[in-house]
PDB file of N, CA and C in Angstrom:
ATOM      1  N   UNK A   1      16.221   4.024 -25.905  1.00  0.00           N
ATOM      2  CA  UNK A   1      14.978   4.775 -26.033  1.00  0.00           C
ATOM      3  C   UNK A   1      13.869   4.015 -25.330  1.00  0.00           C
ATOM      4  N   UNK A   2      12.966   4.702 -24.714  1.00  0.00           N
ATOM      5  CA  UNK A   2      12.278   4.277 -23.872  1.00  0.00           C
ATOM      6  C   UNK A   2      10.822   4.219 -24.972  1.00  0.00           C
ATOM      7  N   UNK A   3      10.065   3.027 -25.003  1.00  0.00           N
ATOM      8  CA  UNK A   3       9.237   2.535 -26.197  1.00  0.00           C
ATOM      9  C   UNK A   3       7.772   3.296 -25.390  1.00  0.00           C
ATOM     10  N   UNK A   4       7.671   2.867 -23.970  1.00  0.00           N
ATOM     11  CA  UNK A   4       6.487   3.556 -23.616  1.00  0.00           C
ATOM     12  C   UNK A   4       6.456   5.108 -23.040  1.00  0.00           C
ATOM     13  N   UNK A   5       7.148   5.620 -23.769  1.00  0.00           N
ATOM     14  CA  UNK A   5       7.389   7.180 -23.896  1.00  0.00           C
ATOM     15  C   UNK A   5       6.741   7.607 -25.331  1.00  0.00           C
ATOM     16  N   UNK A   6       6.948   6.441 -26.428  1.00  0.00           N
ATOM     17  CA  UNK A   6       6.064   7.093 -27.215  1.00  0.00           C
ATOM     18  C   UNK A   6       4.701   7.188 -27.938  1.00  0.00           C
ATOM     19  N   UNK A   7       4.570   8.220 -28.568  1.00  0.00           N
ATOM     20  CA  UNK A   7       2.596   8.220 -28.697  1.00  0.00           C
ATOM     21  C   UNK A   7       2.253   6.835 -29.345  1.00  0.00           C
ATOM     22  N   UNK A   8       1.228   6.572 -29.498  1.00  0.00           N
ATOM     23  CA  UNK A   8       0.664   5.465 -30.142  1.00  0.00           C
ATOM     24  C   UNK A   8       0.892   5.787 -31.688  1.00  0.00           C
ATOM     25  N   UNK A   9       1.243   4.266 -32.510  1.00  0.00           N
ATOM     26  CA  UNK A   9       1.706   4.308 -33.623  1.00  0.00           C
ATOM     27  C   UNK A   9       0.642   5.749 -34.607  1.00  0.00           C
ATOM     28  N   UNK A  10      -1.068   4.989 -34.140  1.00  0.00           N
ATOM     29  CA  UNK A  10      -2.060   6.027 -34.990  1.00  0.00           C
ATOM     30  C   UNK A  10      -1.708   7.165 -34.921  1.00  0.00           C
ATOM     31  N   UNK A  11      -1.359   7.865 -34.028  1.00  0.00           N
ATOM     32  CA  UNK A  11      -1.181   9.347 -33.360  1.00  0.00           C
ATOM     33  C   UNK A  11       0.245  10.201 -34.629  1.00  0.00           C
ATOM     34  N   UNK A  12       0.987   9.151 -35.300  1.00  0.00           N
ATOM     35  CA  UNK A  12       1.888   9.755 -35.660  1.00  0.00           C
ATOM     36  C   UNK A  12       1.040  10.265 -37.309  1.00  0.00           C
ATOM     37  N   UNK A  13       1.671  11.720 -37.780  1.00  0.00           N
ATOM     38  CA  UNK A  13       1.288  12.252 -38.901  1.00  0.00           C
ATOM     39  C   UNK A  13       1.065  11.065 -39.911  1.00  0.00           C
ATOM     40  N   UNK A  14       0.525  11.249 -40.630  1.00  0.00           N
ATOM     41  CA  UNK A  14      -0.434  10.321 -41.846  1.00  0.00           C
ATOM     42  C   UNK A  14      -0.974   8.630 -41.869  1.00  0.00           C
ATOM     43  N   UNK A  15      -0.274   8.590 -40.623  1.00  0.00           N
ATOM     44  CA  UNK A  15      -0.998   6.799 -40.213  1.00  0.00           C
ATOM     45  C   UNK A  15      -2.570   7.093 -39.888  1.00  0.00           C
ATOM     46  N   UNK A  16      -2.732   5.619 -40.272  1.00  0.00           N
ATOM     47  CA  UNK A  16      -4.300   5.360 -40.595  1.00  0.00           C
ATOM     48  C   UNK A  16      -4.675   4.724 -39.305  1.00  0.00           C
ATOM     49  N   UNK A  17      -5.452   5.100 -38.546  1.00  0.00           N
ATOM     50  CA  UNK A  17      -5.849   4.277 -37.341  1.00  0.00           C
ATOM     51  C   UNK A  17      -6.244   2.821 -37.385  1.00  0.00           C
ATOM     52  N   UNK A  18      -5.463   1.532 -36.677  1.00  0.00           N
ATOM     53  CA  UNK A  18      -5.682   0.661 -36.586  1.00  0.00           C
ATOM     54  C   UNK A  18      -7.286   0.262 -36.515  1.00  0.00           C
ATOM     55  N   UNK A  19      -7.764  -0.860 -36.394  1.00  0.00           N
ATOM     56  CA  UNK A  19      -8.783  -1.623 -36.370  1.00  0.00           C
ATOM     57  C   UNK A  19      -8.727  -1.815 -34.786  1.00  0.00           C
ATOM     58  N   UNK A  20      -9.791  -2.080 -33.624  1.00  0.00           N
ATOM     59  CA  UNK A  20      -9.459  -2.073 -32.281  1.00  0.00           C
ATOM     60  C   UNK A  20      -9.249  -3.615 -32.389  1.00  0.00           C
ATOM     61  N   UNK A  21      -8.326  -3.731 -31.807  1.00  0.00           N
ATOM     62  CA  UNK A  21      -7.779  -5.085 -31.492  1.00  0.00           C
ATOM     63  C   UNK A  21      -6.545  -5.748 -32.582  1.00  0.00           C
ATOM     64  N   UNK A  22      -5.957  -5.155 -33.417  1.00  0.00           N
ATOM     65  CA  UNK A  22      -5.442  -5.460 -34.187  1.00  0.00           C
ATOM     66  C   UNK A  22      -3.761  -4.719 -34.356  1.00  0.00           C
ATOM     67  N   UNK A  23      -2.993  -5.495 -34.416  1.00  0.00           N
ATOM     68  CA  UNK A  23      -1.490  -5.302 -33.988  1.00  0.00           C
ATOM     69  C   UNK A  23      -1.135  -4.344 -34.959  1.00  0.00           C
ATOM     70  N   UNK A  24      -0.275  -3.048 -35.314  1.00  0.00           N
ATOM     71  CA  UNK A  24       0.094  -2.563 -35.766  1.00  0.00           C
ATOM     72  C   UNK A  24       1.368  -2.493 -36.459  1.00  0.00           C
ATOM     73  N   UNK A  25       2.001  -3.059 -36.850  1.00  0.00           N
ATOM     74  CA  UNK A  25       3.915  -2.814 -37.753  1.00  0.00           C
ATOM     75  C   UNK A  25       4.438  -3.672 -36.041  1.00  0.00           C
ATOM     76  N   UNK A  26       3.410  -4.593 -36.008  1.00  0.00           N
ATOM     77  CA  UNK A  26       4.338  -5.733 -34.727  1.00  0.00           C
ATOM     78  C   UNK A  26       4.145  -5.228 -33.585  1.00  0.00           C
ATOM     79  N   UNK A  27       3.308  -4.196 -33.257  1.00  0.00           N
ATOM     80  CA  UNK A  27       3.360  -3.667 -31.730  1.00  0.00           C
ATOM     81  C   UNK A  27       1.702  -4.465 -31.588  1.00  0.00           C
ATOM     82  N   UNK A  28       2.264  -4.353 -30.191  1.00  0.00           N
ATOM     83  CA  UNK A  28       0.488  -4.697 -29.253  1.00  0.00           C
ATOM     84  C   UNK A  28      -0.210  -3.377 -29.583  1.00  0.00           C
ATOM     85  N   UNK A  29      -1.749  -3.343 -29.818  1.00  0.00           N
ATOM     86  CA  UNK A  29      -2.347  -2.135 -29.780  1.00  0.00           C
ATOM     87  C   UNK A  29      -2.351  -1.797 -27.902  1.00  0.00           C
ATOM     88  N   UNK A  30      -2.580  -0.566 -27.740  1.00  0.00           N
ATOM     89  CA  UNK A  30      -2.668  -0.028 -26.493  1.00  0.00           C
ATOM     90  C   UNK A  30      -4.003  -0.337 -25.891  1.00  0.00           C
ATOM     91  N   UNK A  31      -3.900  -0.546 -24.749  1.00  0.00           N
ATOM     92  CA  UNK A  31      -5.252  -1.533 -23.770  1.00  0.00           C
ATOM     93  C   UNK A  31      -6.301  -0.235 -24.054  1.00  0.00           C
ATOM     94  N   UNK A  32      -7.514  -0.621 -24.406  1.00  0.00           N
ATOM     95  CA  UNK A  32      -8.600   0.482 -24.062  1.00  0.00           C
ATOM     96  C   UNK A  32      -9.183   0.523 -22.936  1.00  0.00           C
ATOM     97  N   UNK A  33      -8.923   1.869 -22.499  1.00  0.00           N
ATOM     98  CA  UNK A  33      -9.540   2.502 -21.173  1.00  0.00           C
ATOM     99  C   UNK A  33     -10.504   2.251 -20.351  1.00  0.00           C
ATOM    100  N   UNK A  34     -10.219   1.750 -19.203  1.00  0.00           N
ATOM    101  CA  UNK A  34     -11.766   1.326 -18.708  1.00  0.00           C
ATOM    102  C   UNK A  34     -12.555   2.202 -18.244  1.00  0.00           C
ATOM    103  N   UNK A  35     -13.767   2.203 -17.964  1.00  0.00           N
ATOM    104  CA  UNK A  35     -14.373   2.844 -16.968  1.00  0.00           C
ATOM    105  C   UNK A  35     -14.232   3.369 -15.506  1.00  0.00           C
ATOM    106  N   UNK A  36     -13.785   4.130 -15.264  1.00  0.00           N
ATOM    107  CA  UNK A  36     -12.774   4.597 -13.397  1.00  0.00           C
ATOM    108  C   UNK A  36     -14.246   4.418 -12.965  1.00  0.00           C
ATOM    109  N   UNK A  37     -14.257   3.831 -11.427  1.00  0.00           N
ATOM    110  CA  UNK A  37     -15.109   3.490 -10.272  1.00  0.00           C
ATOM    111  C   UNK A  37     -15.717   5.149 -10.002  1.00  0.00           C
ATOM    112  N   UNK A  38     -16.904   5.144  -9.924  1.00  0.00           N
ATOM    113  CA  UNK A  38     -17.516   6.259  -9.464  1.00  0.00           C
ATOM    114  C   UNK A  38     -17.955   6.726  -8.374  1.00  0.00           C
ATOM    115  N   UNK A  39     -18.134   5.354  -7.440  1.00  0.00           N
ATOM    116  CA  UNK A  39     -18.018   5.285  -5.845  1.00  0.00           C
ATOM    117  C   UNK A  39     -17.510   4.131  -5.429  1.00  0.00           C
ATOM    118  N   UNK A  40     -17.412   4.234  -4.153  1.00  0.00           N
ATOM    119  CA  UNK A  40     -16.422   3.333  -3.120  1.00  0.00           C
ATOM    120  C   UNK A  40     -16.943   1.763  -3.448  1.00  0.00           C
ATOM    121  N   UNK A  41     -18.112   1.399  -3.494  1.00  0.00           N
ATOM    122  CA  UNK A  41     -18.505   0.493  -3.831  1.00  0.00           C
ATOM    123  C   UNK A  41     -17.861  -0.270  -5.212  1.00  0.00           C
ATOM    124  N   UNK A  42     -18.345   0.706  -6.024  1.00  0.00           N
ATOM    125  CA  UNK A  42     -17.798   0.239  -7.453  1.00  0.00           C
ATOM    126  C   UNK A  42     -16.303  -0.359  -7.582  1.00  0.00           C
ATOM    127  N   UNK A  43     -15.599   1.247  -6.394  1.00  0.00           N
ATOM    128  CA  UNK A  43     -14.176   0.450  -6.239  1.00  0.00           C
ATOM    129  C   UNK A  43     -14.030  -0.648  -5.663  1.00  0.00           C
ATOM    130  N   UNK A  44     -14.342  -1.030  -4.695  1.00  0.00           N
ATOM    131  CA  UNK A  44     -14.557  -2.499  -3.763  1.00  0.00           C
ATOM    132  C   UNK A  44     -14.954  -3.436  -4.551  1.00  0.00           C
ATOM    133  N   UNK A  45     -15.601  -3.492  -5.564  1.00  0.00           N
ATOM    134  CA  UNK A  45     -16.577  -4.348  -6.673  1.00  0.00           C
ATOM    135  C   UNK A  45     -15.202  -4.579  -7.558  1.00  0.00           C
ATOM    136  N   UNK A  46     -14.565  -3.881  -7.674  1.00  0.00           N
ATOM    137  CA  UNK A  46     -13.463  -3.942  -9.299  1.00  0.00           C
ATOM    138  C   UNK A  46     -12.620  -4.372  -8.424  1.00  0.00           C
ATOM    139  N   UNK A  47     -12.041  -4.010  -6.991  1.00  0.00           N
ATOM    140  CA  UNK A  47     -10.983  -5.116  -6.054  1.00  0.00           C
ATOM    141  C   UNK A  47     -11.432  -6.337  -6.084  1.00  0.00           C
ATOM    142  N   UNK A  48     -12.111  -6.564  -5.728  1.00  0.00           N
ATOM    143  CA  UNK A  48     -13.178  -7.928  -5.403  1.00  0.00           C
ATOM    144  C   UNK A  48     -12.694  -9.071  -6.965  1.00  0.00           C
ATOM    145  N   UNK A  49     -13.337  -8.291  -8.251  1.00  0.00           N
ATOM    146  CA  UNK A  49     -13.039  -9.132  -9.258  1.00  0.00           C
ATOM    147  C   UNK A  49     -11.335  -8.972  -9.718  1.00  0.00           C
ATOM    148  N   UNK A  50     -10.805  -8.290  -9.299  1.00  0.00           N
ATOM    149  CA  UNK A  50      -9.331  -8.246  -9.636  1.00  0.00           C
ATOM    150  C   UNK A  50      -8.405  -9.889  -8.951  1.00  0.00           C
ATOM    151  N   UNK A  51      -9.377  -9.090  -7.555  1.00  0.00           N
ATOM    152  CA  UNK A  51      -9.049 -10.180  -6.703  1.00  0.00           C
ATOM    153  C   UNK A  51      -9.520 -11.768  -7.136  1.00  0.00           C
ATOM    154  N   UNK A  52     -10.422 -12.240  -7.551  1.00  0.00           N
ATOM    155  CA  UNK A  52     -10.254 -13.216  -7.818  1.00  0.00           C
ATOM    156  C   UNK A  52      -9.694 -13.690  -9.546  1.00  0.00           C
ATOM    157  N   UNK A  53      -9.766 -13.173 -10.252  1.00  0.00           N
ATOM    158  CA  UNK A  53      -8.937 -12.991 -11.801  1.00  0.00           C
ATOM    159  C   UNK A  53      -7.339 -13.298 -11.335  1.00  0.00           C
ATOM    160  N   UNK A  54      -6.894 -12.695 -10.289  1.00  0.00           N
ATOM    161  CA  UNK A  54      -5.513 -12.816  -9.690  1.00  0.00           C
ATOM    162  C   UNK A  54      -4.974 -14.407  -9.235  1.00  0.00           C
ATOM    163  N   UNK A  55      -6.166 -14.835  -8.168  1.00  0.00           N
ATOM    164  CA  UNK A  55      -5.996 -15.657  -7.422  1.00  0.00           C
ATOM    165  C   UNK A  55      -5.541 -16.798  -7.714  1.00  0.00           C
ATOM    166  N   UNK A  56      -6.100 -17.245  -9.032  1.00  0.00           N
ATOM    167  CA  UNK A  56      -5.220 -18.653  -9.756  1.00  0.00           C
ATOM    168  C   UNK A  56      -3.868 -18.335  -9.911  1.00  0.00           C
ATOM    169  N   UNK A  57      -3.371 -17.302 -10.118  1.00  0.00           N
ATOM    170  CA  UNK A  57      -2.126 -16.724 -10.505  1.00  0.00           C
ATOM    171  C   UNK A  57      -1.041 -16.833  -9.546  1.00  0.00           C
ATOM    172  N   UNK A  58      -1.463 -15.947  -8.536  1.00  0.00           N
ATOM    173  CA  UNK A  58      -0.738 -15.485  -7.469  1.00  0.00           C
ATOM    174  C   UNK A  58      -1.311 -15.342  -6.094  1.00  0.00           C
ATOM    175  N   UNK A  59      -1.605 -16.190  -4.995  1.00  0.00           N
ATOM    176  CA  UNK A  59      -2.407 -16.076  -4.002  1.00  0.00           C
ATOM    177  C   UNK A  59      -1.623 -15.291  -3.229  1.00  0.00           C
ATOM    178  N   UNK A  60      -0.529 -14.737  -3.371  1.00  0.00           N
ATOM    179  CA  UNK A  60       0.257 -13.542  -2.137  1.00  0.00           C
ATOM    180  C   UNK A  60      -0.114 -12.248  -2.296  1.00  0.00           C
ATOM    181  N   UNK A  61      -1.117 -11.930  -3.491  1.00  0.00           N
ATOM    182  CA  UNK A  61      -1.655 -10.584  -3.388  1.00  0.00           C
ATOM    183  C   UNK A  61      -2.978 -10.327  -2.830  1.00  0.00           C
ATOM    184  N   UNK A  62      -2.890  -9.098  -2.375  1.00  0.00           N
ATOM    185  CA  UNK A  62      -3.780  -9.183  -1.420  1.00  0.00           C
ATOM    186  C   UNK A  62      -4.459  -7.365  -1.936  1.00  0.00           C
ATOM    187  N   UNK A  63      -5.729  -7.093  -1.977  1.00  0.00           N
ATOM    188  CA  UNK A  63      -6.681  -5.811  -2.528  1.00  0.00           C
ATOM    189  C   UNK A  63      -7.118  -5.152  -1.366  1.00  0.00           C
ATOM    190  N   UNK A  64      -6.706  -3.903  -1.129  1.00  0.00           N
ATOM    191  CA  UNK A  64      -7.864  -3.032  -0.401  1.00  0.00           C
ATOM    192  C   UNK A  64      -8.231  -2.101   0.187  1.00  0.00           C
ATOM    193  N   UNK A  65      -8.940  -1.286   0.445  1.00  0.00           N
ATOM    194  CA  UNK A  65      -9.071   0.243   0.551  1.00  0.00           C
ATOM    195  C   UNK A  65      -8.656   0.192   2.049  1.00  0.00           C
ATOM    196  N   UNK A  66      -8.192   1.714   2.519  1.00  0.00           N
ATOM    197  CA  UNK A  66      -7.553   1.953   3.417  1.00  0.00           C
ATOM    198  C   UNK A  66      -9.219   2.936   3.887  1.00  0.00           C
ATOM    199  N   UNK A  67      -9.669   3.011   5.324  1.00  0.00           N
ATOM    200  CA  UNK A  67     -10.728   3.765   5.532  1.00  0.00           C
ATOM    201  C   UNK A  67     -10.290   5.105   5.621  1.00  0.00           C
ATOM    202  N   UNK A  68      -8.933   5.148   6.185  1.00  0.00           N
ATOM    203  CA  UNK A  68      -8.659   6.933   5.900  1.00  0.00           C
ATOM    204  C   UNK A  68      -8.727   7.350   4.881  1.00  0.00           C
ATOM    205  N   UNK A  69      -8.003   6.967   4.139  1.00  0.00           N
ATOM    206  CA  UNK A  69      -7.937   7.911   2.972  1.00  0.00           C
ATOM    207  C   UNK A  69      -8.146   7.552   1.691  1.00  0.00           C
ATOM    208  N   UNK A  70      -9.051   6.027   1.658  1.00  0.00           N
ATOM    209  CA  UNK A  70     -10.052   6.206   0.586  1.00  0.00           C
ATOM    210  C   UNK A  70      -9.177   5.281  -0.263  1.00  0.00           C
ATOM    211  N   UNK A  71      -7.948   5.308  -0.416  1.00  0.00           N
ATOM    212  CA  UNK A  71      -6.852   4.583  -1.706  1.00  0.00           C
ATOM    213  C   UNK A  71      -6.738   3.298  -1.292  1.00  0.00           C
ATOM    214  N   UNK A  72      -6.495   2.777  -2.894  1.00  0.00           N
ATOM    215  CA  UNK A  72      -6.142   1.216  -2.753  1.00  0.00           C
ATOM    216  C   UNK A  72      -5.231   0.385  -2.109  1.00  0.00           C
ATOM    217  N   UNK A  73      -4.750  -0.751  -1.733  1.00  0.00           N
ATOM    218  CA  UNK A  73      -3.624  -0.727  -0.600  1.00  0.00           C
ATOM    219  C   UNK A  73      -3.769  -1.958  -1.330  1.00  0.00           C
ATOM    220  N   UNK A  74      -2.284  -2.338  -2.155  1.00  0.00           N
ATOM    221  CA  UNK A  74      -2.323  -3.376  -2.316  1.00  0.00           C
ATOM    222  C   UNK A  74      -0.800  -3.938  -1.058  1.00  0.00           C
ATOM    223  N   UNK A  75      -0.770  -5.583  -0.587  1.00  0.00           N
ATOM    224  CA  UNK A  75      -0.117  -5.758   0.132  1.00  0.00           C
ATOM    225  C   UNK A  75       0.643  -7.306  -0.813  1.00  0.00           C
ATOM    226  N   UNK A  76       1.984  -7.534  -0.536  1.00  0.00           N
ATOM    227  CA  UNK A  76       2.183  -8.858  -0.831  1.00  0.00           C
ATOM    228  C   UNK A  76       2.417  -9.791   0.146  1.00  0.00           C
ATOM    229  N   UNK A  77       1.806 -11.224   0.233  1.00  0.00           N
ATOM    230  CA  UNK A  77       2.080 -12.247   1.250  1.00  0.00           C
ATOM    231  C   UNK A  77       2.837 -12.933   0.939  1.00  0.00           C
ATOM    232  N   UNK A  78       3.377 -13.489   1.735  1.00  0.00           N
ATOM    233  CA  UNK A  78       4.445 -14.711   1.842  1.00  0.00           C
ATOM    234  C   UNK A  78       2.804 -15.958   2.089  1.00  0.00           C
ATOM    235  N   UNK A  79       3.212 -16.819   1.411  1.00  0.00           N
ATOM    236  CA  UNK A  79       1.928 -17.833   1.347  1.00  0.00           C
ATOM    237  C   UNK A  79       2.117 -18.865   2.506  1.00  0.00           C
ATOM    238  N   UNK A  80       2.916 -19.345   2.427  1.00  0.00           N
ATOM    239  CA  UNK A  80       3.429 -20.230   3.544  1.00  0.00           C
ATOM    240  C   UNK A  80       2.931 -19.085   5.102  1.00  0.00           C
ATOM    241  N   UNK A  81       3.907 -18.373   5.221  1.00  0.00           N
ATOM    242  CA  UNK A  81       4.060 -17.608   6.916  1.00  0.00           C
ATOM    243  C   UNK A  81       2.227 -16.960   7.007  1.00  0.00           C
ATOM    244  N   UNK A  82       1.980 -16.401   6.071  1.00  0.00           N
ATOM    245  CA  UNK A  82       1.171 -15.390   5.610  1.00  0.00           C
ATOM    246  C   UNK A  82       1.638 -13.745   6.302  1.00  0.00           C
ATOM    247  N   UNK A  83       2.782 -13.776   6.262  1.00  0.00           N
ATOM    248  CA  UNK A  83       2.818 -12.694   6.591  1.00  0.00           C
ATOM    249  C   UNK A  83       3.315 -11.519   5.733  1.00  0.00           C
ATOM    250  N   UNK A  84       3.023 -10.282   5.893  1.00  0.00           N
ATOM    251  CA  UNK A  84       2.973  -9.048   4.796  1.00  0.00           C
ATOM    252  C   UNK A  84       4.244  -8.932   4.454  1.00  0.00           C
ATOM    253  N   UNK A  85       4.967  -9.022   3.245  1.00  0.00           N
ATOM    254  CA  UNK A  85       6.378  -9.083   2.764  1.00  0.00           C
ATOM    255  C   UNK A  85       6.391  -7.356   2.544  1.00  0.00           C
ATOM    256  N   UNK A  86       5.973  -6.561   1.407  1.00  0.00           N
ATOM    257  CA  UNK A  86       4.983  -5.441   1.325  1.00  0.00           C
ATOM    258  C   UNK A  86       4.145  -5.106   1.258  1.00  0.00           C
ATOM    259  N   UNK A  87       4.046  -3.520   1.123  1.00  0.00           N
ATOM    260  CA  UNK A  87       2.258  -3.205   1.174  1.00  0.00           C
ATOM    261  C   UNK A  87       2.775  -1.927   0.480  1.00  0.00           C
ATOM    262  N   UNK A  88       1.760  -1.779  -0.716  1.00  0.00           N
ATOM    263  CA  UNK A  88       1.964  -0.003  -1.401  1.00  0.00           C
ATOM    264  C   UNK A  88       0.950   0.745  -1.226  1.00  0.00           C
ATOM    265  N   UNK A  89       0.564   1.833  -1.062  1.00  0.00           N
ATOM    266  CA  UNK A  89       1.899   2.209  -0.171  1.00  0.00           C
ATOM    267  C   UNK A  89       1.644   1.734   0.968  1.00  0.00           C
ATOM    268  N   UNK A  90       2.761   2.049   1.552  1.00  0.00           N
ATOM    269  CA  UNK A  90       3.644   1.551   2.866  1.00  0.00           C
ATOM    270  C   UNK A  90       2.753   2.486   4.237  1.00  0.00           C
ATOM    271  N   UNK A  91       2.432   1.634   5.532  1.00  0.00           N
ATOM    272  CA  UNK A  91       2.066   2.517   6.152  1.00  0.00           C
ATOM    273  C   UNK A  91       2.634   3.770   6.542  1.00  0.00           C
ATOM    274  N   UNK A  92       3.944   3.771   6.458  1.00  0.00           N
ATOM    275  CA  UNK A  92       4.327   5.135   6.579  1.00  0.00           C
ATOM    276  C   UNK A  92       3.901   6.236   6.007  1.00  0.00           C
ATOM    277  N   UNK A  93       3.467   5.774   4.915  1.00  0.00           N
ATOM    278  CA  UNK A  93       3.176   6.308   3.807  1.00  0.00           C
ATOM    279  C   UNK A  93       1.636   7.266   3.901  1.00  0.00           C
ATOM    280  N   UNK A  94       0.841   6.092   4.209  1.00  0.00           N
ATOM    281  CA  UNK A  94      -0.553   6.282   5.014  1.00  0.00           C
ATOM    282  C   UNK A  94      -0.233   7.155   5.683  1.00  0.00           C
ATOM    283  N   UNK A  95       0.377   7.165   7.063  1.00  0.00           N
ATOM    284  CA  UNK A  95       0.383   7.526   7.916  1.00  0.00           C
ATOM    285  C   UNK A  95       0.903   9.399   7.927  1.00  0.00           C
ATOM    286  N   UNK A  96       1.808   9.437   6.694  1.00  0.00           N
ATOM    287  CA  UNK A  96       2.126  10.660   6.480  1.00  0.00           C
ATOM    288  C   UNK A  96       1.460  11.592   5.902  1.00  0.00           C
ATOM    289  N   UNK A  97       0.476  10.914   5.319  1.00  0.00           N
ATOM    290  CA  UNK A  97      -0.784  11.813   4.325  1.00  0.00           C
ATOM    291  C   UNK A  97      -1.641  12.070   4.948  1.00  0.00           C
ATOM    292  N   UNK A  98      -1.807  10.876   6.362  1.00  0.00           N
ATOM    293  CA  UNK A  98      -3.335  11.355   6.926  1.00  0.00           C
ATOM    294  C   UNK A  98      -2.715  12.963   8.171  1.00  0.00           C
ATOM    295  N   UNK A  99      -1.399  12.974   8.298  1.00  0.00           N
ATOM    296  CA  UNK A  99      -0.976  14.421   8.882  1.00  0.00           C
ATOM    297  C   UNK A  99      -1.009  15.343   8.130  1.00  0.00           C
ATOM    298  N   UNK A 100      -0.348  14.949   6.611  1.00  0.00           N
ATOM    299  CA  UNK A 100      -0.365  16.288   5.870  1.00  0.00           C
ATOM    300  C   UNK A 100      -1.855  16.828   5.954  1.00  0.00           C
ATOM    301  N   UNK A 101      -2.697  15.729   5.976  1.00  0.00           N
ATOM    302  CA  UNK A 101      -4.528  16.228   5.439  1.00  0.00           C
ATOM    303  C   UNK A 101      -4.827  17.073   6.732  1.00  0.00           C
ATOM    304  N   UNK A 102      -4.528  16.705   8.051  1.00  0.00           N
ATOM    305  CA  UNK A 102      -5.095  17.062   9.101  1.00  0.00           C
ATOM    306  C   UNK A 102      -4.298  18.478   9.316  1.00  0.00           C
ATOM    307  N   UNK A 103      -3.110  18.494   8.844  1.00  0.00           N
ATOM    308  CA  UNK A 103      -2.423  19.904   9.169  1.00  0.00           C
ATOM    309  C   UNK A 103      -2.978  20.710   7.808  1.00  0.00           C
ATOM    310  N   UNK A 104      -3.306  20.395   6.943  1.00  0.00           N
ATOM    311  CA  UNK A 104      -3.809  21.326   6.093  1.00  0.00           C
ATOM    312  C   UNK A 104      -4.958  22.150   6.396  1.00  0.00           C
ATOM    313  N   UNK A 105      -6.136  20.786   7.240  1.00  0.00           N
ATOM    314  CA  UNK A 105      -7.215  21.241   7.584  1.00  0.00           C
ATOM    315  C   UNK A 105      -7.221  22.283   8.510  1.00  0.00           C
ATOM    316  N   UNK A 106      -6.077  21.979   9.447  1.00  0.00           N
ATOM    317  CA  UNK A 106      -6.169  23.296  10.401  1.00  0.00           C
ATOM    318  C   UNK A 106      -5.194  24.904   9.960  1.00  0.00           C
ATOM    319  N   UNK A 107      -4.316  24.333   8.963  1.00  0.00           N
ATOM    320  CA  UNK A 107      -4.354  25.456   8.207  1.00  0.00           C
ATOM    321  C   UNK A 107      -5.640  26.375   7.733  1.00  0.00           C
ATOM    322  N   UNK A 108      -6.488  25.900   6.992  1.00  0.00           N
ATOM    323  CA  UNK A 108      -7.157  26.055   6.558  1.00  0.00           C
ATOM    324  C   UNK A 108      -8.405  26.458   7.584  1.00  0.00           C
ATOM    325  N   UNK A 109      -8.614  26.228   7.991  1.00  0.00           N
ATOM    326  CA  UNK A 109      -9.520  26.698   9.415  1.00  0.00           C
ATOM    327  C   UNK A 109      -8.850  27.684  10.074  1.00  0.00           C
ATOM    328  N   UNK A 110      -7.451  27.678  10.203  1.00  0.00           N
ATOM    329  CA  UNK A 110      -7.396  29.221  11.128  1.00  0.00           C
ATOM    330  C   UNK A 110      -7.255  30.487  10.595  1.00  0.00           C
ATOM    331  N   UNK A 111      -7.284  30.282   8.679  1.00  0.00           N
ATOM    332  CA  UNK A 111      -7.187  31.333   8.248  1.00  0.00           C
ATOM    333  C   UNK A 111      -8.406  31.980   7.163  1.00  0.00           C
ATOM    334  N   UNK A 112      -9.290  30.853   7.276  1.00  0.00           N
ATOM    335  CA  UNK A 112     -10.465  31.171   6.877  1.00  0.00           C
ATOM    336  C   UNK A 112     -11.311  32.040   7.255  1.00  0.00           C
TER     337      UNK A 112
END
């Protein structure tokens, strides 16, 4: 059985909602929700501090927006070579969305 398939302990009929921060019958309580970035900045601002919160950790990750299409691009380095081991998504990946967008658009323009 898959554990993060199910609802939170509170959620089940007659349980009493935990205290925030406080473990339930041995489980971790569930992370509270942050605030989602409201512009590009904000997002760049929350890479930025991810990015360094990370950095003691793991210096092969690497944060950052793609100018096409706006999404996060995280990449992993090899520390030594520095070179890109992966990247999610993958430029192919990129590369296939920024056609779907552009063939949509001209969908969308010739039948408008």
């Amino acid at each position: 059985m898959d554990i993060a398939k199910l609802p939170p302990v509170a959620s089940y009929a007659g349980a009493a909602p935990a205290a925030p921060g406080l473990a339930v019958g041995g489980l971790e309580p569930a992370p509270q929700p942050r605030p989602q970035p409201k512009t590009r900045a904000d997002l760049e601002q929350f890479l930025a501090d991810l990015q360094k919160v990370l950095s003691p950790l793991s210096r092969s990750l690497q944060f950052s927006i793609d100018d096409r299409s706006g999404r996060t691009i995280v990449r992993v380095i090899d520390r030594s070579t520095r070179e890109v081991i992966r990247q999610i998504p993958s430029e192919e990946i990129l590369a296939l969305a920024d056609r779907m967008d552009k063939v949509q658009g001209l969908l969308l323009s010739t039948t408008g």
